[in-house]
Protein backbone atom coordinates (compact mmCIF):
# COMPACT_ATOMS: atom_id res chain seq x y z
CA UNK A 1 0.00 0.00 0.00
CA UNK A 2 1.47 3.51 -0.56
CA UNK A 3 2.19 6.01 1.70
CA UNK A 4 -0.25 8.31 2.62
CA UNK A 5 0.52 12.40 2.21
CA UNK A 6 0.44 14.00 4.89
CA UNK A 7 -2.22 17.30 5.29
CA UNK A 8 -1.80 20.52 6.11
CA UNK A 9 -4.19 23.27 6.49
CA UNK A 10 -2.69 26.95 6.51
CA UNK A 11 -4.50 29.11 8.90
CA UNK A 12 -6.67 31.12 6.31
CA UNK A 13 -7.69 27.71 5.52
CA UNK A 14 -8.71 26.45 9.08
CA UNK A 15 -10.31 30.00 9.59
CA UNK A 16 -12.79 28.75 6.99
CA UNK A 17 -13.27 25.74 8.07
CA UNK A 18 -13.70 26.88 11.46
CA UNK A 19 -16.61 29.17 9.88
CA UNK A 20 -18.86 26.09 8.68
CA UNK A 21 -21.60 24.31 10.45
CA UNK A 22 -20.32 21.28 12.10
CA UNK A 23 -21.57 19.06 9.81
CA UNK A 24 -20.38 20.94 7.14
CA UNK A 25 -17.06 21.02 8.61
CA UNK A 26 -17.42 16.87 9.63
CA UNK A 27 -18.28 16.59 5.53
CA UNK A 28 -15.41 18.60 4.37
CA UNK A 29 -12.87 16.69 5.81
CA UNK A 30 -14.14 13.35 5.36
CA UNK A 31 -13.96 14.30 2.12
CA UNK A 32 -10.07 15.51 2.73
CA UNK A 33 -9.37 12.27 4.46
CA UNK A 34 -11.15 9.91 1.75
CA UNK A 35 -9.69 11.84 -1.63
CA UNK A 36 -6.01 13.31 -0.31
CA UNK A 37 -4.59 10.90 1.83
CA UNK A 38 -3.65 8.53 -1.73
CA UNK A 39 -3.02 9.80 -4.95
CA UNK A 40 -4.25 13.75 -4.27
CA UNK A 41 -2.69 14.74 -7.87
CA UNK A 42 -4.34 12.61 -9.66
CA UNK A 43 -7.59 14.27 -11.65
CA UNK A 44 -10.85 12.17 -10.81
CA UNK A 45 -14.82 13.44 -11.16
CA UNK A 46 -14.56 15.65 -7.42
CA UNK A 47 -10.83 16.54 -7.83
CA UNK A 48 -8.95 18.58 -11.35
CA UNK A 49 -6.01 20.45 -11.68
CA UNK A 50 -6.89 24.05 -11.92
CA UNK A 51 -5.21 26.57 -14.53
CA UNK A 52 -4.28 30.25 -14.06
CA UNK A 53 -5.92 30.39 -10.38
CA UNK A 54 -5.06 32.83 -8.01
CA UNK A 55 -5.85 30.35 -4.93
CA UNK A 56 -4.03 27.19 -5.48
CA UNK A 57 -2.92 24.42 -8.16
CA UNK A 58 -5.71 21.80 -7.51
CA UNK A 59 -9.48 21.80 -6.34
CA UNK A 60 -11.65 19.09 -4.19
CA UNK A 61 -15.06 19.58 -4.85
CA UNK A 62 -17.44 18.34 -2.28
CA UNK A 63 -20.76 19.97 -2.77
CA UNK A 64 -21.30 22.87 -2.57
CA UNK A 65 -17.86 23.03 -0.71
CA UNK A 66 -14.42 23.60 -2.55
CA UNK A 67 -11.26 23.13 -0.72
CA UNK A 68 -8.23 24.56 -2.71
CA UNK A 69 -4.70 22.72 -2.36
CA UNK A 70 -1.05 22.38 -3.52
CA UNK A 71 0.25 19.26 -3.59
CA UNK A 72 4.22 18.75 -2.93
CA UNK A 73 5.17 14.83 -3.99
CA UNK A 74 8.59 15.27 -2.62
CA UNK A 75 7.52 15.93 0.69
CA UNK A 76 4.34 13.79 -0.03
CA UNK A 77 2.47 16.83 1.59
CA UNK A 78 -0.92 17.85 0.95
CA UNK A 79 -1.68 21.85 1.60
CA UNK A 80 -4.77 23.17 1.90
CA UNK A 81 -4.61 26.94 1.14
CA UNK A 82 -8.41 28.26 1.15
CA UNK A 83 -12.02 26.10 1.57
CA UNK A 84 -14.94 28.52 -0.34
CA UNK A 85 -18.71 27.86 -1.44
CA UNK A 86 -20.14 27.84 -4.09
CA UNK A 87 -22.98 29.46 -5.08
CA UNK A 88 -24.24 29.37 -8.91
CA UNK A 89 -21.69 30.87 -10.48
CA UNK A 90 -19.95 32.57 -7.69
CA UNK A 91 -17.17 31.23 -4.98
CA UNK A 92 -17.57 32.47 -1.56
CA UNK A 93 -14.07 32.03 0.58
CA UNK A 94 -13.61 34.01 3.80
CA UNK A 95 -16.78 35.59 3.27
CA UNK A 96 -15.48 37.36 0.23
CA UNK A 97 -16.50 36.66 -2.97
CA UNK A 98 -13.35 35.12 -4.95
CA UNK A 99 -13.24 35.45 -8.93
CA UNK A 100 -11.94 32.19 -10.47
């Protein structure tokens, strides 16, 4: 079995976790724990490598949740720079409203 990454959440990124419901939260990083622990650069249906965004490399989408990450196979680190909403066509992170 491989070794799992290990995962990091910067403190923006806690802050917004902190922010959700608990269940919310309790969904969110099941969802961490079940997609990033193996293989979290690897593109499935809930997880794609992002181009030219200003929050991180890769996204995790667990509806309507997004958690952005970087992923550092050296290290095999997982870190989780910003967790948003999203609304329609609109992403929600911090409480401000994040163009993507």
């Amino acid at each position: 079995m491989a070794e799992p990454f290990a995962i990091d959440l910067t403190r923006p990124a806690y802050r917004h976790l902190e922010a959700l419901k608990r269940y919310e939260r309790n969904r969110v990083l099941d969802a961490i724990k079940a997609h990033l622990r193996f293989h979290p650069d690897e593109e499935m249906r809930n997880k794609k490598l992002l181009r030219d965004n200003p929050l991180a490399d890769w996204e995790l989408r667990v509806q309507p949740f997004r958690v952005f990450y970087e992923v550092d196979a050296e290290r095999k680190a997982v870190r989780i720079v910003a967790i948003g909403v999203k609304e329609r066509d609109r992403l929600i992170v911090g409480g401000v409203e994040i163009e993507i």
